[in-house]
Structure formats: C-alpha cells, structure tokens
Protein backbone atom coordinates (compact mmCIF):
# COMPACT_ATOMS: atom_id res chain seq x y z
CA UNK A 1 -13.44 21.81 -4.49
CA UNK A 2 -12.68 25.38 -5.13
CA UNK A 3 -9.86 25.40 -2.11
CA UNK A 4 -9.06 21.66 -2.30
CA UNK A 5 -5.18 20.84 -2.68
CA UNK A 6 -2.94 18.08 -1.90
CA UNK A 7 0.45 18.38 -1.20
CA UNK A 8 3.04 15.04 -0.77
CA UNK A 9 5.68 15.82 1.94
CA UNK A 10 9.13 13.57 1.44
CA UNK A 11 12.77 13.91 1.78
CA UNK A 12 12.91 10.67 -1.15
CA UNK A 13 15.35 12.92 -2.86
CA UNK A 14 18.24 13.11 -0.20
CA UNK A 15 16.04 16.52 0.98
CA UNK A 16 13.21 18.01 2.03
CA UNK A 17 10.08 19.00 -0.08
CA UNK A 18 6.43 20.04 -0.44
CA UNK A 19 5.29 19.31 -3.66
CA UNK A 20 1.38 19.92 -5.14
CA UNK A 21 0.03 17.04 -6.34
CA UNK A 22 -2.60 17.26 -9.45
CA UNK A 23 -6.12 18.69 -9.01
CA UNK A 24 -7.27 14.94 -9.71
CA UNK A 25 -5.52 13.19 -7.15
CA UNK A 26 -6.92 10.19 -5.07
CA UNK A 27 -6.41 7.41 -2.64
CA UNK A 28 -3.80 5.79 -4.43
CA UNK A 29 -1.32 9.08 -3.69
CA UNK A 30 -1.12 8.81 -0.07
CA UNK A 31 2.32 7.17 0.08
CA UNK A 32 2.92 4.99 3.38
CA UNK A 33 6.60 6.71 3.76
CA UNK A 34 5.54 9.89 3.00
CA UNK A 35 3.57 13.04 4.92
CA UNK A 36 0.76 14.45 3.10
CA UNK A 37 -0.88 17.68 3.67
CA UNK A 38 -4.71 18.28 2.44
CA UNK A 39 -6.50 21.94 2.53
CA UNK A 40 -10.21 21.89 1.87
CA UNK A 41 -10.43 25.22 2.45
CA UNK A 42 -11.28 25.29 6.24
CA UNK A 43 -9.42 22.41 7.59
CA UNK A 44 -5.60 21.40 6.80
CA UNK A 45 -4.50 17.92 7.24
CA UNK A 46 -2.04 16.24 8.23
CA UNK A 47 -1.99 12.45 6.76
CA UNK A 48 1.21 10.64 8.42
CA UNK A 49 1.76 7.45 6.38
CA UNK A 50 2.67 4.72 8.96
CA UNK A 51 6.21 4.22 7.42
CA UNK A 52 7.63 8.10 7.43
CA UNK A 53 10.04 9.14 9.49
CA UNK A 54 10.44 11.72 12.10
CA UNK A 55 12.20 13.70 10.58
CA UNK A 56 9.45 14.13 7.86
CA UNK A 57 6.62 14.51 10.25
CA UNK A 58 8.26 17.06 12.18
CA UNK A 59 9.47 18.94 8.71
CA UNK A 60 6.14 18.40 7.77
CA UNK A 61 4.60 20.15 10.71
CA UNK A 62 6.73 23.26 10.72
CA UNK A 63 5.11 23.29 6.68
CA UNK A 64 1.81 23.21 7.38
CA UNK A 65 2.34 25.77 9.80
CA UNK A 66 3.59 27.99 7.83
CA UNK A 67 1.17 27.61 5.18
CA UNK A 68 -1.39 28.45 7.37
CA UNK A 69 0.43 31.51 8.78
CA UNK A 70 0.78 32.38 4.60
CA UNK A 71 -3.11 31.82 4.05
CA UNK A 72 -3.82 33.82 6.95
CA UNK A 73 -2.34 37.09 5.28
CA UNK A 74 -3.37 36.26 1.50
CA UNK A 75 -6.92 34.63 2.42
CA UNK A 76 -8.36 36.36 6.03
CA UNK A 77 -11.65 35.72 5.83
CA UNK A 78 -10.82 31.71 5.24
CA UNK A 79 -8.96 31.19 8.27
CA UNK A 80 -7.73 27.46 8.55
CA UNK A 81 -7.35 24.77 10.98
CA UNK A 82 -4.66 22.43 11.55
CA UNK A 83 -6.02 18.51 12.22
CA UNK A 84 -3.70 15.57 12.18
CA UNK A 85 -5.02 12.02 10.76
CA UNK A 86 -3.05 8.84 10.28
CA UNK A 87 -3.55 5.66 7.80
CA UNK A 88 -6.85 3.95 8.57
CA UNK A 89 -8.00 6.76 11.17
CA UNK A 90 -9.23 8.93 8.61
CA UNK A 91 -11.70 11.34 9.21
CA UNK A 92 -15.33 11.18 7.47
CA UNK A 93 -14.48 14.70 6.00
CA UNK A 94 -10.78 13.78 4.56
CA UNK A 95 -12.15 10.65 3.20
CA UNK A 96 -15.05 12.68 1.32
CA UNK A 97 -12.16 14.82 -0.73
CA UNK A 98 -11.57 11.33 -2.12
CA UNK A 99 -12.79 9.98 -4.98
CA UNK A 100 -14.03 5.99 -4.71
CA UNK A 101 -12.71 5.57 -1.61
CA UNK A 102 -12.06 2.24 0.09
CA UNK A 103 -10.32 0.58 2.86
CA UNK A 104 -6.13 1.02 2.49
CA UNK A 105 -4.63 -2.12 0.67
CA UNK A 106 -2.77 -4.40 2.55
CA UNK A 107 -0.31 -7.34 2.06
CA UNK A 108 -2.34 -11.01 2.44
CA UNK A 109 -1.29 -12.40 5.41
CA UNK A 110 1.10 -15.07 3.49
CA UNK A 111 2.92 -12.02 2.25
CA UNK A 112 2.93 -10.46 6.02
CA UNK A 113 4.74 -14.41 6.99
CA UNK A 114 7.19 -14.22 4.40
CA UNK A 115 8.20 -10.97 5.19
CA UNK A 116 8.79 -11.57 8.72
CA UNK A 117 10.19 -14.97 8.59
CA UNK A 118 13.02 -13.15 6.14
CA UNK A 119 13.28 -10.70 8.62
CA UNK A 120 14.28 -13.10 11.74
CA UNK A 121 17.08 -14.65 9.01
C-alpha cells in the first residue's frame, strides 16, 4: 500500500488530464468512459473502461509512459512495468488493490431492450 496510487485519465473537460484519485479509492471509481492508471509499486496498469475513446487510450498510454520513464530517475531501485487490463478481464493482482471487490454492475437485461429498441427509432 506504501506505492499504491490511482490515477483517472479523461478529456470530460474539453481536454486532457491525469488526475490522482484519493488514497481510499475503490471499485466504484473506475469510470466506463474513462482510462485509469494503477501503480502498486512494481506493476502500472492500464484499466481501459469499455466506453473511452481513442483518443484517451492513446493519451493515456503516452502518460503512463512517461510516468514510468519519471519513476525510473526518482525511484531506480523500483523499476516498473507497464500491463494493460480492460473491464471484466482484470487481473487477480489489480483486483486485490481493491477493496470488496465484486463483479462490474450491469444494466438488467430489460434496461439493455429499452436501450436498444430507442436506439433503432
């Protein structure tokens, strides 16, 4: 917990940014339109919510590289590696930063209809 950090990639604003979420974050921050990027000290993810865009997810890339390059120089003897993860492929070590986790919400399948059937309008 001593390296752990989450960090919410989004261009929500009209631009780009990498913000730091709180020390207590959990499940319920992983935004489906949004990139996030978790360090636990030896691994960096990349968490691609399923309704980002490209442009995010290739912003988001270039970040995490270069926040690896950075921790390179100011931490050498924690070198880092860069893993990428999407919604519902989770890794058994991501999902362990998490408190309580459980499987990602989704709509009930009535919701999913309606949705669709407003869609073909």
């Amino acid at each position: 917990m001593e390296y752990m950090r989450l960090f919410r990639c989004s261009n929500d604003r009209g631009y780009f940014a990498v913000t730091e979420k709180c020390i207590d974050f959990c499940q319920d921050d992983l935004s489906d339109d949004d990139i996030m990027l978790l360090d636990t000290g030896d691994v960096v993810y990349l968490w691609v919510g399923p309704t980002s865009t490209e442009i995010e997810i290739k912003l988001a890339f270039k970040s995490a590289q270069v926040y690896i390059q950075h921790l390179k120089i100011k931490q050498p003897t924690k070198p880092r590696k860069l893993l990428l993860t999407t919604k519902g492929k989770e890794p058994a070590p991501f999902i362990k930063c998490f408190h309580a986790w459980s499987k990602h919400k989704q709509p009930p399948n009535n919701l999913e209809k309606k949705i669709i059937l407003k869609s073909k309008e």
